[in-house]
C-alpha atoms as a PDB file:
ATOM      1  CA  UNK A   1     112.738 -60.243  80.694  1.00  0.00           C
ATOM      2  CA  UNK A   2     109.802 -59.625  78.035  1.00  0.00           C
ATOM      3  CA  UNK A   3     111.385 -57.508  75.465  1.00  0.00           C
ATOM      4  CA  UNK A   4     107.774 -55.825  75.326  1.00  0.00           C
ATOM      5  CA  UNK A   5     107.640 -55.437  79.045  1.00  0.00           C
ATOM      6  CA  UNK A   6     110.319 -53.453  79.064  1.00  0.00           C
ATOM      7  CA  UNK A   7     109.301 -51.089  75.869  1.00  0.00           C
ATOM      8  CA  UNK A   8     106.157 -50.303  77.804  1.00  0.00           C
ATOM      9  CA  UNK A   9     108.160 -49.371  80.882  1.00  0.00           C
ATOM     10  CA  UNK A  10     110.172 -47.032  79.075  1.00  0.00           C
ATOM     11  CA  UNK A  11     107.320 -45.198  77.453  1.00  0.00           C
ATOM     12  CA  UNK A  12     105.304 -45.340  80.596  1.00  0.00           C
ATOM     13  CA  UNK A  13     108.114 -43.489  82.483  1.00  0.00           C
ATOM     14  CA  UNK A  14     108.654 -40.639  79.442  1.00  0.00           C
ATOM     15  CA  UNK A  15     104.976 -39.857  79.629  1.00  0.00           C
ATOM     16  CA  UNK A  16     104.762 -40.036  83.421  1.00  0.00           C
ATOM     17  CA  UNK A  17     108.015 -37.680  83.648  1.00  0.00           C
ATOM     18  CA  UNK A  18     106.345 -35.464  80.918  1.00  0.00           C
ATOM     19  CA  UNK A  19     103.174 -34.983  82.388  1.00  0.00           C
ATOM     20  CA  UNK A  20     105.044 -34.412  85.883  1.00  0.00           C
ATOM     21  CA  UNK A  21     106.681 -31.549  84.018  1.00  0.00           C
ATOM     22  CA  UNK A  22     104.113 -29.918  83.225  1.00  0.00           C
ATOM     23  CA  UNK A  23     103.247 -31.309  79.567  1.00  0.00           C
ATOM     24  CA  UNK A  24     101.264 -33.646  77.771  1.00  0.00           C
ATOM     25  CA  UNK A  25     101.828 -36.430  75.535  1.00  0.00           C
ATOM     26  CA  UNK A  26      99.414 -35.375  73.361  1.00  0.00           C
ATOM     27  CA  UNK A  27     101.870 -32.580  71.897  1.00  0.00           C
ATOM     28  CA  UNK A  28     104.204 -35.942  70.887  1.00  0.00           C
ATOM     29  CA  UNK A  29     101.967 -36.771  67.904  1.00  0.00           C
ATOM     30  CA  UNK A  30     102.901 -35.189  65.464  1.00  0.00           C
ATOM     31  CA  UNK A  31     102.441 -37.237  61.983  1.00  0.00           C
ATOM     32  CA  UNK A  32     105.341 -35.813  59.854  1.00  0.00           C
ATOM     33  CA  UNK A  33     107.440 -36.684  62.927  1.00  0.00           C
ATOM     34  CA  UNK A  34     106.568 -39.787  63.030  1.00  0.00           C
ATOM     35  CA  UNK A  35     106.872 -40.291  59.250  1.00  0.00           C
ATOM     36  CA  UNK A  36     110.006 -39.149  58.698  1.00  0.00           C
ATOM     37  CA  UNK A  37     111.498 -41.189  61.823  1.00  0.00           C
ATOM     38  CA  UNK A  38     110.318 -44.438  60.916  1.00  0.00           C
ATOM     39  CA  UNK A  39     109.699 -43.936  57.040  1.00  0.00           C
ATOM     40  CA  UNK A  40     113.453 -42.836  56.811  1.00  0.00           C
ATOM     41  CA  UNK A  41     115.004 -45.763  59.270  1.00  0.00           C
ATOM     42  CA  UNK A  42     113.220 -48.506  57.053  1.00  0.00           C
ATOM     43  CA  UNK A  43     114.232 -47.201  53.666  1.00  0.00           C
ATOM     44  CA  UNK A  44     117.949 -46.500  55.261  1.00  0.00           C
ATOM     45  CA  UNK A  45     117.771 -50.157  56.519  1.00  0.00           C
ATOM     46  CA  UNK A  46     116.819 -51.832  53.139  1.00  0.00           C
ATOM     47  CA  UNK A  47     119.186 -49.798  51.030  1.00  0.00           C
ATOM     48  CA  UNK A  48     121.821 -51.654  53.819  1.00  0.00           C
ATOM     49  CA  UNK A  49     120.749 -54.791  53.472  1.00  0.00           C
ATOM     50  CA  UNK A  50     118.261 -56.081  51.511  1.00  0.00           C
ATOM     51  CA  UNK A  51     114.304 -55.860  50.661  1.00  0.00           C
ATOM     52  CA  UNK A  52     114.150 -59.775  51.578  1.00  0.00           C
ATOM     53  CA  UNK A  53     116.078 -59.449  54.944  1.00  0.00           C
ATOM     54  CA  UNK A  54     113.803 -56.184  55.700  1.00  0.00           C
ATOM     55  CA  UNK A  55     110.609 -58.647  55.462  1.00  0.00           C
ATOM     56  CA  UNK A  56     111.880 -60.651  58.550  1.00  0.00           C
ATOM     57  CA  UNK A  57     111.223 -57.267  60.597  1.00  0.00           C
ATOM     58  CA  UNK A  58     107.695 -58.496  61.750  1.00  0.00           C
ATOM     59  CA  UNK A  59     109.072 -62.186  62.679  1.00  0.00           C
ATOM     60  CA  UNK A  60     111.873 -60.970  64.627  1.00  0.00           C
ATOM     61  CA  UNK A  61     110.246 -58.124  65.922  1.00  0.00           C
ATOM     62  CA  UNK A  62     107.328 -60.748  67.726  1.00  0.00           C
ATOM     63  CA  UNK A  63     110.270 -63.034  68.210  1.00  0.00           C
ATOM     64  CA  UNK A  64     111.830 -60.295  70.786  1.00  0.00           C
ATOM     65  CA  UNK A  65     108.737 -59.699  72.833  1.00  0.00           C
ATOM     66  CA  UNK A  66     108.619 -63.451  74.048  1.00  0.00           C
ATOM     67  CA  UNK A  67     110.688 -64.774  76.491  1.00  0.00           C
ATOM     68  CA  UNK A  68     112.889 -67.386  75.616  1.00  0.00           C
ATOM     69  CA  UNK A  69     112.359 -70.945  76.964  1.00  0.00           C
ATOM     70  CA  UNK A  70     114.674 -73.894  76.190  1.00  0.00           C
ATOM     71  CA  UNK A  71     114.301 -77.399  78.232  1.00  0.00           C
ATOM     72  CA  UNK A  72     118.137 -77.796  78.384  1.00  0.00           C
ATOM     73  CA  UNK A  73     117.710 -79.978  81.611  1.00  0.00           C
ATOM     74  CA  UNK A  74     115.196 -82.224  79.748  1.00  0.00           C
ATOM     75  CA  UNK A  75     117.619 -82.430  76.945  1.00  0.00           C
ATOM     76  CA  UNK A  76     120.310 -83.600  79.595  1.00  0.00           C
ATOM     77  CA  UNK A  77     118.424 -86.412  80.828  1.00  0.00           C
ATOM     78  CA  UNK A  78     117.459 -87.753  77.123  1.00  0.00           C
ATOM     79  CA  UNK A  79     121.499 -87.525  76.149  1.00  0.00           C
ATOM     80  CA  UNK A  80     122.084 -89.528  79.188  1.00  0.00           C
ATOM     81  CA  UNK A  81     120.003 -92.483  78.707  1.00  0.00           C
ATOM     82  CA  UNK A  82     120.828 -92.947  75.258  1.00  0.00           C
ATOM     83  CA  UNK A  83     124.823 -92.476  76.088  1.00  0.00           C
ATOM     84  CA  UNK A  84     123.105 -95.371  78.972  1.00  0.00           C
ATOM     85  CA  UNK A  85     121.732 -97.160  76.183  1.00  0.00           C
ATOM     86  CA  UNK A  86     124.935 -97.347  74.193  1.00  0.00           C
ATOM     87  CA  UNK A  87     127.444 -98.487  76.492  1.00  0.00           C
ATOM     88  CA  UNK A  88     124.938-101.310  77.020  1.00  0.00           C
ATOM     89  CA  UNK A  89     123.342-102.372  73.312  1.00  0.00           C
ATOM     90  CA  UNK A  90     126.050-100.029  71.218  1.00  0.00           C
ATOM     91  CA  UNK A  91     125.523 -97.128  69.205  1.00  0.00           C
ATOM     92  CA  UNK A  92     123.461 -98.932  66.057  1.00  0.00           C
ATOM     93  CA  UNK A  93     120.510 -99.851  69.431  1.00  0.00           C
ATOM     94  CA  UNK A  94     120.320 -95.965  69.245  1.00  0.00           C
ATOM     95  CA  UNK A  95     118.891 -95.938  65.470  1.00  0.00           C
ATOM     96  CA  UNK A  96     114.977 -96.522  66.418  1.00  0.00           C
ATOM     97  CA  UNK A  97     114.914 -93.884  69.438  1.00  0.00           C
ATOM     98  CA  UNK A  98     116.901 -91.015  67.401  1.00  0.00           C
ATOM     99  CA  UNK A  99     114.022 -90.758  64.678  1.00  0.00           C
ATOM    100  CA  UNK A 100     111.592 -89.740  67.109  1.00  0.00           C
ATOM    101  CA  UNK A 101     114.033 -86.690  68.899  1.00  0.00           C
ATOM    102  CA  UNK A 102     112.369 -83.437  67.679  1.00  0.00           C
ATOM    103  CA  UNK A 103     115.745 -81.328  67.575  1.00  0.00           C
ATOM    104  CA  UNK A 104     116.816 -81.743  64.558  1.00  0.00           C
ATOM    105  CA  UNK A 105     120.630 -80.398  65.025  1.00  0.00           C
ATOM    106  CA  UNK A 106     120.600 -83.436  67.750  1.00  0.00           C
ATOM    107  CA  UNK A 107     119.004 -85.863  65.725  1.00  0.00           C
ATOM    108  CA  UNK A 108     121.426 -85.074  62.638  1.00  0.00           C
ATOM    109  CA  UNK A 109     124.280 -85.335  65.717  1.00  0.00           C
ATOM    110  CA  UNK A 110     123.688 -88.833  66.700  1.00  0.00           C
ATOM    111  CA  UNK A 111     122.531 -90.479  63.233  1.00  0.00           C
ATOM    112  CA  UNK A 112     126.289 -89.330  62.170  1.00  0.00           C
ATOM    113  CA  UNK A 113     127.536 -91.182  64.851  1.00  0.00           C
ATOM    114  CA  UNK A 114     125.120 -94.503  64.163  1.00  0.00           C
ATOM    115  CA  UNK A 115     126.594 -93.905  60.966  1.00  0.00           C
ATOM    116  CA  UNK A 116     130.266 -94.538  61.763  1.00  0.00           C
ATOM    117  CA  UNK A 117     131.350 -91.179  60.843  1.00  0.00           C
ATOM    118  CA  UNK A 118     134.853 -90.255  62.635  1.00  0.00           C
ATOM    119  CA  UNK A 119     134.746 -87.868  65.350  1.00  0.00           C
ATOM    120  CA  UNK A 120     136.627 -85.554  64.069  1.00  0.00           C
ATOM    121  CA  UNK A 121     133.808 -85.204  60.874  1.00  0.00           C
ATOM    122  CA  UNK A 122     130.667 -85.410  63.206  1.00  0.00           C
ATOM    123  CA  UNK A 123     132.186 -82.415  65.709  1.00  0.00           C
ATOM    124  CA  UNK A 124     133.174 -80.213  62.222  1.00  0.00           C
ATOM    125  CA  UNK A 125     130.145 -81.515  60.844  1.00  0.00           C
ATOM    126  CA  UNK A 126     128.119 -79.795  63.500  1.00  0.00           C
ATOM    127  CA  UNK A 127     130.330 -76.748  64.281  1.00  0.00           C
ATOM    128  CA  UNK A 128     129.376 -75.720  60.561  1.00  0.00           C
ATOM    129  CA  UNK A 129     126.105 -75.912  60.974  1.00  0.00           C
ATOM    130  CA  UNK A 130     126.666 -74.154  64.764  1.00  0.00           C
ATOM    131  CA  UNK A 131     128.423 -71.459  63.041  1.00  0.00           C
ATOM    132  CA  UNK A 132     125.569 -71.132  59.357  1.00  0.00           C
ATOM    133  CA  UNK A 133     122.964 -70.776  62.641  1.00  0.00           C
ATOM    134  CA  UNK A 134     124.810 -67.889  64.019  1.00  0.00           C
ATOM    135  CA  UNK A 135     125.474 -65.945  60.869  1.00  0.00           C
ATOM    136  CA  UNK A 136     121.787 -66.340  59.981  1.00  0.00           C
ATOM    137  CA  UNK A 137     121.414 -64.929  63.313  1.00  0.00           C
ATOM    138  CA  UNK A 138     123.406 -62.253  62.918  1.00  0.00           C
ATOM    139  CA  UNK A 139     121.760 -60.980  59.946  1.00  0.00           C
ATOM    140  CA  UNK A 140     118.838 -60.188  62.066  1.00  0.00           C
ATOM    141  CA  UNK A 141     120.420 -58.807  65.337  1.00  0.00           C
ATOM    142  CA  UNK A 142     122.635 -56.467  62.482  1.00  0.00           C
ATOM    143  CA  UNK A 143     119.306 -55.273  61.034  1.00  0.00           C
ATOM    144  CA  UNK A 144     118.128 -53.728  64.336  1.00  0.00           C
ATOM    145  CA  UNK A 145     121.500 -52.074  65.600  1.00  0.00           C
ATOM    146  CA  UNK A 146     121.642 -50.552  62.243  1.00  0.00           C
ATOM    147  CA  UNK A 147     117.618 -48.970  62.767  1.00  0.00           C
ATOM    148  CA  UNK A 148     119.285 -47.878  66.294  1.00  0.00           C
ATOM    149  CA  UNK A 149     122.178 -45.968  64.311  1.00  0.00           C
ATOM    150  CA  UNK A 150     119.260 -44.631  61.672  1.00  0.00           C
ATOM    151  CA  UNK A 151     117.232 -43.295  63.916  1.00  0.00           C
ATOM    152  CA  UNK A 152     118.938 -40.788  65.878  1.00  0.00           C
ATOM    153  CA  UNK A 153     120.221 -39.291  62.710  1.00  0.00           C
ATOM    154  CA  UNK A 154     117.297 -39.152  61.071  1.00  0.00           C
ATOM    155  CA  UNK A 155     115.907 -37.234  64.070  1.00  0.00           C
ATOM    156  CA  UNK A 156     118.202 -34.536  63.839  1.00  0.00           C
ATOM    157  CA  UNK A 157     117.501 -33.949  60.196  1.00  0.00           C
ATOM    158  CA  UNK A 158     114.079 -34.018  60.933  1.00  0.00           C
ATOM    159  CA  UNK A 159     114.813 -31.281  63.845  1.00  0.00           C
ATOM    160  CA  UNK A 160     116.986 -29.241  61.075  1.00  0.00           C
ATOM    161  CA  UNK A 161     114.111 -29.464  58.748  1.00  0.00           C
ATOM    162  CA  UNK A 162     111.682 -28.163  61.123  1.00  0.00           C
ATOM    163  CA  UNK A 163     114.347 -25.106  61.774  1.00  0.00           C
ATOM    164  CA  UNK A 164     114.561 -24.130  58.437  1.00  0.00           C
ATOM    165  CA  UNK A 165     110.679 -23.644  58.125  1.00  0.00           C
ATOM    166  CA  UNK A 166     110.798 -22.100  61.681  1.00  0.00           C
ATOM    167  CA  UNK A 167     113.844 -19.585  60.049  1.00  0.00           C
ATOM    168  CA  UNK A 168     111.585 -19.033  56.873  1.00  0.00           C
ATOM    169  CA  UNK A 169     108.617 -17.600  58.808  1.00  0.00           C
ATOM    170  CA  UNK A 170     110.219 -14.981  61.063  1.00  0.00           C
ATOM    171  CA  UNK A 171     107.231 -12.694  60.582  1.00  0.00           C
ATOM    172  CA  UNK A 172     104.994 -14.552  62.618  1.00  0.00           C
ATOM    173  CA  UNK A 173     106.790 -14.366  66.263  1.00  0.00           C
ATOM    174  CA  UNK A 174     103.412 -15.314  68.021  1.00  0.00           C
ATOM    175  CA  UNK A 175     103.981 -19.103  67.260  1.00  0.00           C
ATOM    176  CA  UNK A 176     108.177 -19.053  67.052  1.00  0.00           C
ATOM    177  CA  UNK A 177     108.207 -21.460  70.669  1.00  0.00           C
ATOM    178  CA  UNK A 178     105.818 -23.902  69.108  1.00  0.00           C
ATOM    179  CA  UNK A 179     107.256 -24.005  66.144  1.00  0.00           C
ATOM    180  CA  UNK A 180     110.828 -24.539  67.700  1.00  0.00           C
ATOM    181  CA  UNK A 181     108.892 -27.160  70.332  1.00  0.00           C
ATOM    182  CA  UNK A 182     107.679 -29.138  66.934  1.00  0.00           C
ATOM    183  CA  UNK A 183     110.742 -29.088  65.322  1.00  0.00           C
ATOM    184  CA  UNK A 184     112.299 -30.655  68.190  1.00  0.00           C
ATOM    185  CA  UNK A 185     110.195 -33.412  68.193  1.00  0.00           C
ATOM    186  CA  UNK A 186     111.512 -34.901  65.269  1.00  0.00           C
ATOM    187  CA  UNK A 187     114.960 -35.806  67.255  1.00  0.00           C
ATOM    188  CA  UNK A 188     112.930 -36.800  70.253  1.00  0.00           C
ATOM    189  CA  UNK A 189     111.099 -39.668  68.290  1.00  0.00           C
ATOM    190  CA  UNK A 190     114.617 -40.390  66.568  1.00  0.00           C
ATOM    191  CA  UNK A 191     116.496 -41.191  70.015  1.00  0.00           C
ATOM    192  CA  UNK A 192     113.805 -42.683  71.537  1.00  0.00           C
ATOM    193  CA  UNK A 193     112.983 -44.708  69.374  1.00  0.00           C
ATOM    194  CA  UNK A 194     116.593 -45.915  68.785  1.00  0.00           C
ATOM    195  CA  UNK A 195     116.894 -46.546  72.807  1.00  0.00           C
ATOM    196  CA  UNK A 196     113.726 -48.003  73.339  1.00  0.00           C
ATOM    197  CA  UNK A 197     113.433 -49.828  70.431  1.00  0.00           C
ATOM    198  CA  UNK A 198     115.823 -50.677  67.736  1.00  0.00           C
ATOM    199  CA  UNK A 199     118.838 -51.200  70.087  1.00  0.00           C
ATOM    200  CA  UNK A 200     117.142 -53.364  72.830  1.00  0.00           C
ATOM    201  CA  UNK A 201     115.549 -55.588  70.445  1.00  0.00           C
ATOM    202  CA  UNK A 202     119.274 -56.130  68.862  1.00  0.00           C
ATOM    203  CA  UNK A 203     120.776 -57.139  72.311  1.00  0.00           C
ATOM    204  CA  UNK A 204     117.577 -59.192  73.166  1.00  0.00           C
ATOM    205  CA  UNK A 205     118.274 -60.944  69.704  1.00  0.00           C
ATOM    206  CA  UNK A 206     121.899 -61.370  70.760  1.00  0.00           C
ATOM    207  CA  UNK A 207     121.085 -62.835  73.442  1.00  0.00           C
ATOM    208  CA  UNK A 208     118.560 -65.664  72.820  1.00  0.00           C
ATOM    209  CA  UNK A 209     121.285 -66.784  69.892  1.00  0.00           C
ATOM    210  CA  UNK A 210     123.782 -67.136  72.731  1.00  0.00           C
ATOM    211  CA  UNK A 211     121.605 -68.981  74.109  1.00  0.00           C
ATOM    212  CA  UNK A 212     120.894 -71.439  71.573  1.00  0.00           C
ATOM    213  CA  UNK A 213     124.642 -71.596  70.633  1.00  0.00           C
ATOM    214  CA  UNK A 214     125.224 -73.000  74.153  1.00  0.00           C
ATOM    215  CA  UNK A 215     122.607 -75.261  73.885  1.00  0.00           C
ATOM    216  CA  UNK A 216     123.860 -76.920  70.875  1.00  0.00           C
ATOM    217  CA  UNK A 217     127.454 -76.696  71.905  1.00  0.00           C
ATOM    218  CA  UNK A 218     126.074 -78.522  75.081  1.00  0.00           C
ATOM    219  CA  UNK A 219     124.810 -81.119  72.796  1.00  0.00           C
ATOM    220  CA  UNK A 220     127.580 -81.115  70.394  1.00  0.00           C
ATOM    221  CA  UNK A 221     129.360 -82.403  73.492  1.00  0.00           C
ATOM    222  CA  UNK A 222     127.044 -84.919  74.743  1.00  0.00           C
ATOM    223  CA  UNK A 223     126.846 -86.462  71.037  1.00  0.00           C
ATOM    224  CA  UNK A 224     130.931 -86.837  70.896  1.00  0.00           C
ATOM    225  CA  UNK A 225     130.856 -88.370  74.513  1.00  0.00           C
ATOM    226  CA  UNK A 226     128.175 -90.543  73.412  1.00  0.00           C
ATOM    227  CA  UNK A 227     130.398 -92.087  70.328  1.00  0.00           C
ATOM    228  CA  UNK A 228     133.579 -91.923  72.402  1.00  0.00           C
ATOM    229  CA  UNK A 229     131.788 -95.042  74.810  1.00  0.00           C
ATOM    230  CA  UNK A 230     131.945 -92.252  78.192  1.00  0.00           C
ATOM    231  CA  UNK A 231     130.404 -93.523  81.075  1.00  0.00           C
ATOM    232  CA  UNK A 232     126.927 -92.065  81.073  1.00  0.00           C
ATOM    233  CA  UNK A 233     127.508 -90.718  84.828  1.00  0.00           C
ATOM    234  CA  UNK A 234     130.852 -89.400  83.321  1.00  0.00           C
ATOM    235  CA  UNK A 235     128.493 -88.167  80.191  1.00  0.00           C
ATOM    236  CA  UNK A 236     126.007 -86.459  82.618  1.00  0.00           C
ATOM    237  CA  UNK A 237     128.560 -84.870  84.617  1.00  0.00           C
ATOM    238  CA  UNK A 238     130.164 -83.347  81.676  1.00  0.00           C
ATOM    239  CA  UNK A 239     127.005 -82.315  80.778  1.00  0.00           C
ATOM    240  CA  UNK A 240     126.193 -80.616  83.915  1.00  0.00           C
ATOM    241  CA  UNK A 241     129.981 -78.804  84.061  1.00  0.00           C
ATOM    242  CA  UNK A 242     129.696 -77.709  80.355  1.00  0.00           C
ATOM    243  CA  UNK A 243     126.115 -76.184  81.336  1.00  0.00           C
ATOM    244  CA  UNK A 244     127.755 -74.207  84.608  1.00  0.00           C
ATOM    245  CA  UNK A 245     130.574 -73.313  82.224  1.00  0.00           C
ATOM    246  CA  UNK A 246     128.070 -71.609  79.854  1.00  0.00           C
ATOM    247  CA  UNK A 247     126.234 -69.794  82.509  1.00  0.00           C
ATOM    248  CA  UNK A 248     122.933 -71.490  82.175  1.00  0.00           C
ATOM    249  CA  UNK A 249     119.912 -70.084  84.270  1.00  0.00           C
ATOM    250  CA  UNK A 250     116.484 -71.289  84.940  1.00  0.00           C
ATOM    251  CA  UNK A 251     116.958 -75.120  83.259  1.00  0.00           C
ATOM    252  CA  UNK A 252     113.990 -76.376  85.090  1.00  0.00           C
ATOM    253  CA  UNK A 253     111.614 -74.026  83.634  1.00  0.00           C
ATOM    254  CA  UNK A 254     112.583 -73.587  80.570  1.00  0.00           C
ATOM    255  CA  UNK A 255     111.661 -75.352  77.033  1.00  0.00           C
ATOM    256  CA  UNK A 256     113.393 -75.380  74.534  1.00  0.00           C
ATOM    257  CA  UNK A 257     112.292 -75.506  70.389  1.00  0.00           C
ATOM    258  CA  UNK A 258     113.191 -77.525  67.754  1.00  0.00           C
ATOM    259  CA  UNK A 259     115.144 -75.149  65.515  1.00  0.00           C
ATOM    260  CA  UNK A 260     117.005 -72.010  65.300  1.00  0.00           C
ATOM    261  CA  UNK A 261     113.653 -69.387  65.703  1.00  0.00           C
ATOM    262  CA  UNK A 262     116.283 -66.427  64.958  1.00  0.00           C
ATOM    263  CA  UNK A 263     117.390 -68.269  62.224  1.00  0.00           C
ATOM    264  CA  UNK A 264     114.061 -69.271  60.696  1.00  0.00           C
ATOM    265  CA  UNK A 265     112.736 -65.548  60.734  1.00  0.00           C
ATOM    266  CA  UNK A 266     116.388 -64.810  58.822  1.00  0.00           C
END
């Protein structure tokens, strides 16, 4: 589901629920609130990582409110005619057609194997670059779980702050409640914004680099079978097992990219 979709859901149902209550939303804005929240999470998340990783924020943050597509069946039936086209011409009849495949972790694949490499160095080979996607990954989907640790904390100092200017003007008990109502607000923004937010968009980053890992362990697979001379029906129903194995949904309307998007906002 649309990362964004979902955000808007969750807000829609807070204000709904507030305004059911009795309130309105419009007491929510509050500008030092709002400040402090998200002022305090992004210097908190560049002092632990880095300024450089912080300026992905914008890429990954668009990157979680799309919906990931990948063509994995369309990538099946390419794998299979050229493991087709090698049983019957041999690998080097592979050479013209692997220039124009747009993936480039599949093209790299099978112009190891045209190569001669052995398969023992074209399946390491690729499992390093498998594994450099995923940590790139993870530098990304880290990022955002840390914001959803921030947050919360931040929202309770913001909620202690508010108390201790509350405390300091006992005098005045006509506005103590809205005062105390303000100062709450602080932790309000602070856990929302870690559950609607910061903590989603981690998982929904987790998720499409699962995704992609599959994908390319899928065709980490198909490329060895390929080399190894498999039957392509053999090669196609491998393909299809390792897919079920991997849980793969909605292959027919899916497309995939050329790259690692995670990886290239990382």
């Amino acid at each position: 589901m649309d990362s964004g979709i979902g955000i808007m859901v969750c807000i829609a149902a807070m204000m709904v629920a507030d305004v059911l209550d009795g309130g309105s939303p419009v007491a929510f804005a509050n500008p030092s609130a709002i400040l402090l929240i998200f002022g305090a999470t992004f210097g908190a998340t560049m002092a632990s990582t880095s300024v450089k990783q912080f300026m992905t924020f914008p890429k990954l943050l668009g990157l979680s409110m799309k919906p990931r597509v990948s063509d994995i069946g369309a990538i099946r039936v390419m794998l299979v005619k050229f493991a087709e086209r090698a049983r019957r011409e041999g690998l080097l009849a592979l050479e013209a057609d692997v220039e124009a495949v747009e993936d480039p972790f599949i093209r790299h694949g099978l112009q190891m194997v045209i190569d001669g490499l052995e398969p023992d160095t074209v399946e390491e080979i690729l499992e390093i670059e498998i594994e450099s996607m995923q940590a790139r990954h993870m530098k990304g989907i880290d990022m955002f779980a840390k914001m959803g640790g921030y947050s919360p904390t931040f929202g309770v100092l913001g909620t202690v702050m508010g108390l201790v200017s509350v405390l300091s003007n006992l005098s005045d008990p006509s506005g103590l409640g809205e005062s105390i109502a303000t100062a709450f607000i602080a932790t309000l923004f602070g856990v929302g914004a870690a559950n609607i937010l910061w903590l989603p968009i981690s998982v929904n980053l987790k998720g499409k680099d699962q995704a992609e890992v599959s994908e390319r362990r899928l065709a980490l697979a198909a490329i060895l079978a390929i080399q190894a001379g498999d039957n392509p029906r053999i090669v196609a129903q491998k393909l299809r097992a390792y897919a079920g194995s991997e849980g793969e949904e909605g292959e027919a309307t899916e497309k995939t990219t050329s790259g690692a998007p995670i990886a290239e906002a990382a």
